[in-house]
Protein backbone atom coordinates (compact mmCIF):
# COMPACT_ATOMS: atom_id res chain seq x y z
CA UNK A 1 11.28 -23.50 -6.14
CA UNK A 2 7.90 -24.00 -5.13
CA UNK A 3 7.92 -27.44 -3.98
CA UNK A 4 10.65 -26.34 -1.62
CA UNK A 5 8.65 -23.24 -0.79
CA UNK A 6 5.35 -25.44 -0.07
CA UNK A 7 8.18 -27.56 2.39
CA UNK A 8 7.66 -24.66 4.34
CA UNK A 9 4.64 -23.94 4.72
CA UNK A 10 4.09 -24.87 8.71
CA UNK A 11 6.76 -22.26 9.24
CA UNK A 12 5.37 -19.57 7.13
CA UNK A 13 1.80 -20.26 8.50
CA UNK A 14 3.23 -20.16 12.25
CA UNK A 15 5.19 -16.76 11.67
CA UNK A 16 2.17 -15.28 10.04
CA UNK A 17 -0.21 -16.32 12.35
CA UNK A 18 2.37 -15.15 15.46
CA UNK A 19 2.37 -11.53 13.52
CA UNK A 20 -1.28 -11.97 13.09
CA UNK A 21 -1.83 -12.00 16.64
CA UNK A 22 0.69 -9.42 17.83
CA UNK A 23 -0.12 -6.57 15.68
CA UNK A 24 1.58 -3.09 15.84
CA UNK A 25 0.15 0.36 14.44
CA UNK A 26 2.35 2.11 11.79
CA UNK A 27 6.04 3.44 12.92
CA UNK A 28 5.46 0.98 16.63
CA UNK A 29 6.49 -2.26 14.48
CA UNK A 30 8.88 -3.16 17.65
CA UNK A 31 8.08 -7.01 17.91
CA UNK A 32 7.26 -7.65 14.10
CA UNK A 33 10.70 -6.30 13.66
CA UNK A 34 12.30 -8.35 16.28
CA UNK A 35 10.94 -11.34 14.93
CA UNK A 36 11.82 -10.38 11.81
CA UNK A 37 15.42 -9.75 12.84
CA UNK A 38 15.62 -12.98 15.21
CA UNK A 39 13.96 -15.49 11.97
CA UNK A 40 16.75 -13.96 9.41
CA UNK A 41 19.68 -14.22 12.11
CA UNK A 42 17.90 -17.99 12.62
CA UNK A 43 18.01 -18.47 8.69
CA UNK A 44 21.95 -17.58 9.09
CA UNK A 45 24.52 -15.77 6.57
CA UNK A 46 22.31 -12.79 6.65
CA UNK A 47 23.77 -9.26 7.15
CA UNK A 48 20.74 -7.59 9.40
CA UNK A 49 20.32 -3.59 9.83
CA UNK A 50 17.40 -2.71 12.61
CA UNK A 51 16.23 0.58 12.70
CA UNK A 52 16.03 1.35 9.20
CA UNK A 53 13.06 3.98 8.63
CA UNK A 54 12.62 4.02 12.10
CA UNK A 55 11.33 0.43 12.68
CA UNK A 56 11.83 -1.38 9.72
CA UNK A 57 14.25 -4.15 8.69
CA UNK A 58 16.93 -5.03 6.35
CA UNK A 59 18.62 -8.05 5.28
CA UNK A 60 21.10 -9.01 2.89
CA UNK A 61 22.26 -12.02 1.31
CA UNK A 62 25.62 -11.45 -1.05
CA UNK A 63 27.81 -13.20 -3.13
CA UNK A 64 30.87 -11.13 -4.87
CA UNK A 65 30.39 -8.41 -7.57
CA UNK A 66 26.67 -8.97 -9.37
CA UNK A 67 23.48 -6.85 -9.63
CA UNK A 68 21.24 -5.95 -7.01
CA UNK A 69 17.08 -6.91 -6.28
CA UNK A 70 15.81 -6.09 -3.73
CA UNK A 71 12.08 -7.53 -2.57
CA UNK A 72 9.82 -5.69 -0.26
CA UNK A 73 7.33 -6.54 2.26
CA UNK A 74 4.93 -3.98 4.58
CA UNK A 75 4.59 -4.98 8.82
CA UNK A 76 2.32 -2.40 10.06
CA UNK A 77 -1.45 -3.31 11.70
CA UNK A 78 -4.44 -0.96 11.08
CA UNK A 79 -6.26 0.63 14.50
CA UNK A 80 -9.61 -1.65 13.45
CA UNK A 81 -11.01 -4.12 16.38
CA UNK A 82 -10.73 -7.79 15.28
CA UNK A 83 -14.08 -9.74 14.77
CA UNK A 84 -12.62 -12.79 12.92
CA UNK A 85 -13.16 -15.30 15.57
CA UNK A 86 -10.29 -17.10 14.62
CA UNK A 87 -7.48 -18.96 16.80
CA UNK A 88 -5.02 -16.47 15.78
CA UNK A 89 -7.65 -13.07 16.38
CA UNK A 90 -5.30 -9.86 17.24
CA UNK A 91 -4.67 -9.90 21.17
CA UNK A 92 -3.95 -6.56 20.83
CA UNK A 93 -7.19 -5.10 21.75
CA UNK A 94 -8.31 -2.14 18.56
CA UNK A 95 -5.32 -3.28 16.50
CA UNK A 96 -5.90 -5.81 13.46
CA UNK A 97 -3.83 -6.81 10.70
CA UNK A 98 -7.04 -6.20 8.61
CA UNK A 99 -5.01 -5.91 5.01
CA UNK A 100 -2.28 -8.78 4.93
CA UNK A 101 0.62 -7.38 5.99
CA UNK A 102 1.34 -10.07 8.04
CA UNK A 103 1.13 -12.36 5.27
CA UNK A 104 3.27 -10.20 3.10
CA UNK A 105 5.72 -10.33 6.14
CA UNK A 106 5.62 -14.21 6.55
CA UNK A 107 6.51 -14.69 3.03
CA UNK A 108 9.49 -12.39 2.79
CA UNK A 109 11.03 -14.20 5.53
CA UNK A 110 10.29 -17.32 3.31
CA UNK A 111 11.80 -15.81 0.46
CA UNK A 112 14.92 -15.38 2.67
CA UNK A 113 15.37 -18.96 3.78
CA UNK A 114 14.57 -20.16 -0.36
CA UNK A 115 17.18 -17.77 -1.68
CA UNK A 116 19.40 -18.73 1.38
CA UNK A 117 19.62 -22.25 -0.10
CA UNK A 118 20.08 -20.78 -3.72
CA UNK A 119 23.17 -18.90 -2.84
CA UNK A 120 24.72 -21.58 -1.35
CA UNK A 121 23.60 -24.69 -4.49
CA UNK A 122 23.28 -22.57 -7.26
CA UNK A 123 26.63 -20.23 -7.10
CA UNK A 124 24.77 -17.21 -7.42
CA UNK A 125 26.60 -13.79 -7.75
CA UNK A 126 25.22 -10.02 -6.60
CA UNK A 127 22.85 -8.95 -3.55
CA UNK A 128 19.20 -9.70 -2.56
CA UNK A 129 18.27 -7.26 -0.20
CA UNK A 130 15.04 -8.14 2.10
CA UNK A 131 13.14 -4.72 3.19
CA UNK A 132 11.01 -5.17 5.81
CA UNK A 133 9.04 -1.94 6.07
CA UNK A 134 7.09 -0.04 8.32
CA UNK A 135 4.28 2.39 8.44
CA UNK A 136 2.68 1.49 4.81
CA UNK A 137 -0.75 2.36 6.02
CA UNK A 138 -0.21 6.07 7.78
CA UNK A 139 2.89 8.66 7.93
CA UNK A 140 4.80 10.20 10.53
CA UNK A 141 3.78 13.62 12.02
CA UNK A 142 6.12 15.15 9.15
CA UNK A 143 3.66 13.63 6.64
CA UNK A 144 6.02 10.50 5.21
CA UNK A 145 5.68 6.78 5.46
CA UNK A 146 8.07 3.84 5.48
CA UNK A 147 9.01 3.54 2.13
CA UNK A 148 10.42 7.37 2.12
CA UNK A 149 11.59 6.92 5.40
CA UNK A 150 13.14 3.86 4.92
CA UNK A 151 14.74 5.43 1.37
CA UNK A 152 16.21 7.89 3.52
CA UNK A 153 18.55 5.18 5.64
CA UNK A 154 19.68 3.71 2.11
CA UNK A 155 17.00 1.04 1.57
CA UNK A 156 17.38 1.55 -2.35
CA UNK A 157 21.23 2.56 -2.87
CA UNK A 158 22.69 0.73 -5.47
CA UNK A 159 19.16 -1.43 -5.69
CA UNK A 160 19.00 -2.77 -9.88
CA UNK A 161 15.57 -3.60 -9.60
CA UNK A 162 12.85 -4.01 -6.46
CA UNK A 163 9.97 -6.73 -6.44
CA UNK A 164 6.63 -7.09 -4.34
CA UNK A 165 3.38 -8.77 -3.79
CA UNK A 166 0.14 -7.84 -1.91
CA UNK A 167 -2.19 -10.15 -1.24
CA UNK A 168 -5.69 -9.95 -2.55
CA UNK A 169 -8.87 -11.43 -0.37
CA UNK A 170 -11.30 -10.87 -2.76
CA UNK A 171 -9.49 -12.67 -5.56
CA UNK A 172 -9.62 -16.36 -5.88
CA UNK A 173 -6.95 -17.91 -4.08
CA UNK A 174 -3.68 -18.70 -6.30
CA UNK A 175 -4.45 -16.44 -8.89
CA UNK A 176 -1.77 -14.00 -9.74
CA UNK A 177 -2.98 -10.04 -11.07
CA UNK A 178 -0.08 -7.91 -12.61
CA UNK A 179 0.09 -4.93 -15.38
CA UNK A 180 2.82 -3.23 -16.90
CA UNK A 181 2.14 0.58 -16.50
CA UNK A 182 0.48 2.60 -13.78
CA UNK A 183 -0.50 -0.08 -10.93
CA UNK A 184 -2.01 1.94 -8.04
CA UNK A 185 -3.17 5.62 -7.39
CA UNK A 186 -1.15 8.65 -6.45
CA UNK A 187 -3.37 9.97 -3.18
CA UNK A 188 -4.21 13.27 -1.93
CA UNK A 189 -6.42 14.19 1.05
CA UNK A 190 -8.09 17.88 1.66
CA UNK A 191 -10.21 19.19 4.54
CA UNK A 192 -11.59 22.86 4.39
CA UNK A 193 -13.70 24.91 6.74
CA UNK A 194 -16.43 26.42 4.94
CA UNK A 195 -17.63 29.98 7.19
CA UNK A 196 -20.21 32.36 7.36
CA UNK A 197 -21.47 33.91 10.07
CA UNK A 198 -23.85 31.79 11.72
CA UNK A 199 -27.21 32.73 13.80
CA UNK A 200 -30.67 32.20 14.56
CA UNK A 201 -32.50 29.41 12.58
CA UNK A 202 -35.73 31.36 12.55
CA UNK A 203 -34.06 34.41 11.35
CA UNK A 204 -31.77 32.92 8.62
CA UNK A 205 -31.67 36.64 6.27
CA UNK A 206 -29.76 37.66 9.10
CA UNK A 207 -26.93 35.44 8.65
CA UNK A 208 -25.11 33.53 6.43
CA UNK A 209 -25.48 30.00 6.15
CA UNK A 210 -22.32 27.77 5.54
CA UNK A 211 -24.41 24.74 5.29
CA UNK A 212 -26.29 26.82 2.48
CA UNK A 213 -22.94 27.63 0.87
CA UNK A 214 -22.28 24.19 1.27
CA UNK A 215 -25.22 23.16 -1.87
CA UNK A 216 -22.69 24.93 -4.58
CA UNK A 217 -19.84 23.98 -3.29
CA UNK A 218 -20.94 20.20 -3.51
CA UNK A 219 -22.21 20.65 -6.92
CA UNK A 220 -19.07 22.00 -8.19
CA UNK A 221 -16.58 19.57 -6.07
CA UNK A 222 -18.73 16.52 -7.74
CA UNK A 223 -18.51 18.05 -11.00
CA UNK A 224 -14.93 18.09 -11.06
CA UNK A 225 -13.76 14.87 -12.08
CA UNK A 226 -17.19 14.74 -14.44
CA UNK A 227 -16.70 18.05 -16.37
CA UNK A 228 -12.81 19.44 -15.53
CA UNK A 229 -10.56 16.38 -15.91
CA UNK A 230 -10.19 14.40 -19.51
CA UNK A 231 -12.39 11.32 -19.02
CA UNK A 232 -9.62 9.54 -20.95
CA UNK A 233 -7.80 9.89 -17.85
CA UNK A 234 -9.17 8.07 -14.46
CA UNK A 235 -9.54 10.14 -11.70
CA UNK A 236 -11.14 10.11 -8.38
CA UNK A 237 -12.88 12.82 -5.60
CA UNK A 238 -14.53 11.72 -2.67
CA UNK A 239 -15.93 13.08 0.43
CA UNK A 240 -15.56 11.42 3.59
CA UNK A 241 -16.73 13.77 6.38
CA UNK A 242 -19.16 16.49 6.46
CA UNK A 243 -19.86 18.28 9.81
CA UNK A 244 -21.36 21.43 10.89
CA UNK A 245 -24.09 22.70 13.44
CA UNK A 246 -24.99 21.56 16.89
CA UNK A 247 -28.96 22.00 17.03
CA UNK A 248 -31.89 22.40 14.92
CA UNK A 249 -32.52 26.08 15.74
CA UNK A 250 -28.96 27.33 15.27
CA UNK A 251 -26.89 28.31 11.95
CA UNK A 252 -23.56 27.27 12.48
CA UNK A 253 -20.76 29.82 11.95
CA UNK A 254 -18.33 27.21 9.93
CA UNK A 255 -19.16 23.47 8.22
CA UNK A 256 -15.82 21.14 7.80
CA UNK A 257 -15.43 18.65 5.16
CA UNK A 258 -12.70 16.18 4.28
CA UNK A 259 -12.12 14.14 1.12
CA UNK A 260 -9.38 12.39 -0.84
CA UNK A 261 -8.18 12.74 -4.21
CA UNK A 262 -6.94 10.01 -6.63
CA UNK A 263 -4.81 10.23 -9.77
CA UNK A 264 -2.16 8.73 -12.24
CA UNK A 265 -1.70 11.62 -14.35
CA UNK A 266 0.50 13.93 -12.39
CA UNK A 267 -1.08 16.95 -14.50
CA UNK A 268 -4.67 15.12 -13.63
CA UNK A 269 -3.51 15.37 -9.56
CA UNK A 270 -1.97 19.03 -10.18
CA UNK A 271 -5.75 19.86 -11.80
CA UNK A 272 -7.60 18.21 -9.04
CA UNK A 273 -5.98 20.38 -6.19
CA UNK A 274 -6.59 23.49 -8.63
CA UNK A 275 -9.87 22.55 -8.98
CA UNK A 276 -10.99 21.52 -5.18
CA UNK A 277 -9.45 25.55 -4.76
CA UNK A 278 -11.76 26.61 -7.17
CA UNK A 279 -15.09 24.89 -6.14
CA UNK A 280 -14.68 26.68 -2.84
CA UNK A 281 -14.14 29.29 -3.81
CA UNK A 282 -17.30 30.04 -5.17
CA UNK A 283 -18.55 31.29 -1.44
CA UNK A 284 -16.60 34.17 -1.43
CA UNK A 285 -19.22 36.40 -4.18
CA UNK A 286 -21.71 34.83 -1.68
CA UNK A 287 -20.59 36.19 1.45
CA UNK A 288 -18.81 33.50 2.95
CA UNK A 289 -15.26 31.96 3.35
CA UNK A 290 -13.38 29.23 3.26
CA UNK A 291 -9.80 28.28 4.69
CA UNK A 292 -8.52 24.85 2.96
CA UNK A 293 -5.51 22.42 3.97
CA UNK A 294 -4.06 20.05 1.51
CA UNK A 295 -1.83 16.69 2.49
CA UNK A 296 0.29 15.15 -0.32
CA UNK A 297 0.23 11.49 -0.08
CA UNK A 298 2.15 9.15 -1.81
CA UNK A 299 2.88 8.97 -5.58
CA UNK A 300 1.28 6.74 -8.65
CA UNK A 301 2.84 3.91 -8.58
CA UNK A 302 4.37 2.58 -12.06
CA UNK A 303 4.95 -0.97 -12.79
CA UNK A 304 7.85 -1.51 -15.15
CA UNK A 305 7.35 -3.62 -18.23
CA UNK A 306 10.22 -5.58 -18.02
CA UNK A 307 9.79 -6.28 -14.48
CA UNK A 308 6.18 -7.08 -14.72
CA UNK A 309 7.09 -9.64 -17.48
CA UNK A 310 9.49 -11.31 -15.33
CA UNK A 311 6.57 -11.52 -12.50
CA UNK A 312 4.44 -12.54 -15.39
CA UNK A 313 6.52 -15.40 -16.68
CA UNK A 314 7.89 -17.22 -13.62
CA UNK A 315 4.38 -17.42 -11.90
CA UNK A 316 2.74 -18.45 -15.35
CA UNK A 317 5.05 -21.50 -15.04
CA UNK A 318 4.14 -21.80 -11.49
CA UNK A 319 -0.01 -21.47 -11.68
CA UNK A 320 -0.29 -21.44 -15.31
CA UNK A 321 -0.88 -18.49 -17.94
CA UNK A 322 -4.32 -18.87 -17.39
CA UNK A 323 -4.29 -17.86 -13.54
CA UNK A 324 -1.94 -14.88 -14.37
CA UNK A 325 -4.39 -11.99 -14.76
CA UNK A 326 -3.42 -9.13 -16.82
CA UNK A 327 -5.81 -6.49 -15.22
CA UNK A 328 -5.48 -2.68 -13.64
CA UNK A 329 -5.11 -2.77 -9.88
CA UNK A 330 -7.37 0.11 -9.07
CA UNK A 331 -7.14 3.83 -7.50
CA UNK A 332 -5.72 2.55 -4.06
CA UNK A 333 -2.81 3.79 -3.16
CA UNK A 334 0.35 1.92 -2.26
CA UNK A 335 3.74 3.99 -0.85
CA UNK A 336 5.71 1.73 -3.04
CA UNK A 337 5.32 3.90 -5.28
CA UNK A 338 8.23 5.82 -3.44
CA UNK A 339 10.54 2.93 -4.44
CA UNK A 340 9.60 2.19 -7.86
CA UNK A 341 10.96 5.70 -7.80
CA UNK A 342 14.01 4.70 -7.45
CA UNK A 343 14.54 1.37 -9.23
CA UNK A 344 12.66 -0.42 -11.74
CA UNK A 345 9.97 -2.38 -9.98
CA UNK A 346 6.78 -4.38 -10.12
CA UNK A 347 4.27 -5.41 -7.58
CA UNK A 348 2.08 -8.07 -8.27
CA UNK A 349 -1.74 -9.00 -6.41
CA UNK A 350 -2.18 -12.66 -4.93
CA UNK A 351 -5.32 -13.96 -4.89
CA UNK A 352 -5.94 -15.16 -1.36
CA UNK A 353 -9.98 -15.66 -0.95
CA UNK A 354 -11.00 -18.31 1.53
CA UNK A 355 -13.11 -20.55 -0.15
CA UNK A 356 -16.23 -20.33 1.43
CA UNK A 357 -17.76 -17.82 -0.45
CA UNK A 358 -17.45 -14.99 2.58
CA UNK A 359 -16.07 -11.85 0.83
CA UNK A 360 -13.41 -10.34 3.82
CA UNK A 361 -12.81 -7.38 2.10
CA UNK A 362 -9.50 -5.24 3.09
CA UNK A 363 -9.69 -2.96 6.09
CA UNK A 364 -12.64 -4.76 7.45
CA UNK A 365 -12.77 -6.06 10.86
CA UNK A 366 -13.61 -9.99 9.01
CA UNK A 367 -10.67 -9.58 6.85
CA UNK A 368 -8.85 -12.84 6.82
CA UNK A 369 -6.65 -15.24 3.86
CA UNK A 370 -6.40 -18.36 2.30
CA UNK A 371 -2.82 -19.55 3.95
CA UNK A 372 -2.48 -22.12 1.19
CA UNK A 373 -1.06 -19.17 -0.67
CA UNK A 374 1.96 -18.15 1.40
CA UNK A 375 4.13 -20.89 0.08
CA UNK A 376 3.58 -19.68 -3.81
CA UNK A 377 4.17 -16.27 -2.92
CA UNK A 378 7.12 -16.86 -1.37
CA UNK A 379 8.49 -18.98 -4.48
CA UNK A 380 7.46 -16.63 -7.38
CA UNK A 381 9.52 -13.61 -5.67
CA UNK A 382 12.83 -16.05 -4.74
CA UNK A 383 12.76 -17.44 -8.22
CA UNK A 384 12.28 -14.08 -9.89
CA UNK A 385 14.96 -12.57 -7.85
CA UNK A 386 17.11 -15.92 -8.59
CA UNK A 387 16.78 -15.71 -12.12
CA UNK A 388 17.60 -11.94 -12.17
CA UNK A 389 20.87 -12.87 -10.46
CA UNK A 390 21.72 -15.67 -12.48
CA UNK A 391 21.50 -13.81 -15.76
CA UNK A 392 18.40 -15.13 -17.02
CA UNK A 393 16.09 -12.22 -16.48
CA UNK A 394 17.64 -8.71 -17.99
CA UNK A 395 16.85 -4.97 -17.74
CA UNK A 396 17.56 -3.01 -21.25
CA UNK A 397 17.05 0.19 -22.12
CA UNK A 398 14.59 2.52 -20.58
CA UNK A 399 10.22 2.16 -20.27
């Protein structure tokens, strides 16, 4: 499977580049998708849906009665200005695929011309189902992203199991990271308006100060994760805007701050939001108020054993055991979560560093890959989801 997936390779590095250069901001995916859509009716014997979660893509190769995989890759660009300098820099002026989406994209539409070929050589019985999703990196104005919207058009009815990759440009290019268990973050985000009165900065015992009420509040909203939450059990608060006042000689009447909260615990998230209530509310025996607003994001995602050992085997013949990193993934957040949900599923990281020793970290206006990988991703999903098909990789029981 990957030699024929490295046959490819001009064609996965010319679609990837092409989305690379046309990027589209979460839910406006209209030419990705089109591509998307014209490359799988190119491939041939695909079933295509358009429109699915708005923007997003399905495809579906099938063979008779058999069990269903599906395999899922993200198309959405992130509103960052491009300063990569290369050939293929974003012509879409503010818009940069600055996180590898397009890569992710590229190589699902390689999967679907390697499993293509399978169906027809190797007899293979059941349904792979290609989603091509939109809006990973932001929700629509009723607070959901592709994966839920995209669940909500059937993307996971009657779906056995559900595979991904993201591809990782600060790991060294080839390597393969993958854990059974939790496997990215579930993320909250809070803003609150701290108020007072406000008044004249050379009478301050006249008012009161919200950038004074501020000092506790910090203390306590730092202290949360260190003192409230079981240090057995990761957890992250961060603040990410602080503003208040317009000159030096004025108390402001309100201060606004803005942070994010990460978890895999859900007790540990329902504490946090309990918690961020709590440290504000210590203005109130001060004087002051607050009013806070609270955004659920998306959930922790959970990588099933079984499926993470399949991931785990077939690109440990590919790269060898050695390049196949058992290691945590970290407190990002990834929406799909929303699918492992539903099915059970496994994600896997791809090393994809160039090798020059630059680090072109994710959402960063240098981000950029190692192409050299798109081939293997492509292979260790089609061969995973080949295997599953042809009996050779089974789900039992329950994790």
């Amino acid at each position: 499977m990957l030699d024929k997936a490295k046959s490819l390779s001009p064609e996965l590095i010319r679609l990837r580049r092409d989305i690379h250069r046309h990027p589209e901001l979460s839910f406006q995916e209209v030419r990705t998708a089109k591509l998307v859509a014209d490359t799988l009716h190119e491939i041939g014997g695909i079933r295509i849906k358009t429109g699915i979660g708005k923007t997003g893509v399905i495809g579906e190769l099938s063979n008779g009665d058999g069990p269903t995989i599906a395999i899922r890759a993200d198309m959405d660009a992130l509103p960052i200005i491009e300063k990569t300098g290369t050939q293929y820099t974003s012509i879409n002026n503010g818009v940069m695929h600055a996180c590898g989406h397009d890569a992710h994209t590229a190589i699902l539409l390689g999967v679907a011309h390697l499993l293509k070929d399978s169906f027809a050589h190797d007899g293979l019985k059941g349904t792979v189902r290609f989603l091509f999703q939109p809006s990973e990196e932001n929700c629509d104005s009723e607070g959901l992203s592709g994966a839920p919207r995209m669940i909500e058009d059937g993307a996971m009815e009657g779906v056995d199991a559900v595979i991904a990759l993201h591809v990782e440009a600060t790991r060294p290019s080839g390597q393969v990271c993958i854990t059974g268990g939790w496997s990215s973050a579930a993320v909250d985000s809070f803003e609150a308006w701290i108020t007072g009165t406000g008044g004249h900065g050379a009478y301050p015992h006249e008012a009161i100060d919200p950038l004074w009420l501020l000092g506790p509040i910090m203390s306590a909203l730092h202290g949360i994760v260190a003192r409230r939450i079981n240090p057995m059990k990761p957890a992250v608060l961060s603040l990410g805007q602080i503003h208040g006042g317009t000159t030096s000689n004025v108390i402001p009447p309100e201060v606004y701050i803005q942070g994010t909260l990460r978890s895999f615990d859900p007790e540990v998230r329902q504490t946090l939001l309990a918690e961020v209530e709590r440290a504000l509310s210590i203005v109130r025996p001060l004087g002051g108020d607050y009013r806070l607003e609270v955004w659920h994001g998306y959930p922790a995602g959970w990588n099933d054993p079984q499926v993470t050992g399949w991931l785990q085997s077939v690109a440990g013949e590919m790269v060898g055991t050695h390049n196949v990193i058992d290691d945590k993934m970290g407190m990002g957040a990834e929406d799909f979560a929303y699918m492992c949900q539903k099915a059970p599923g496994a994600m896997f990281l791809l090393g994809a560093a160039l090798p020059d020793g630059i680090e072109r970290a994710h959402h960063t206006n240098i981000f950029d890959i190692d192409e050299n990988v798109l081939p293997l991703g492509a292979a260790v999903l089609a061969e995973t989801a080949r295997r599953f098909l042809q009996g050779d990789l089974k789900l039992t029981g329950t994790n």
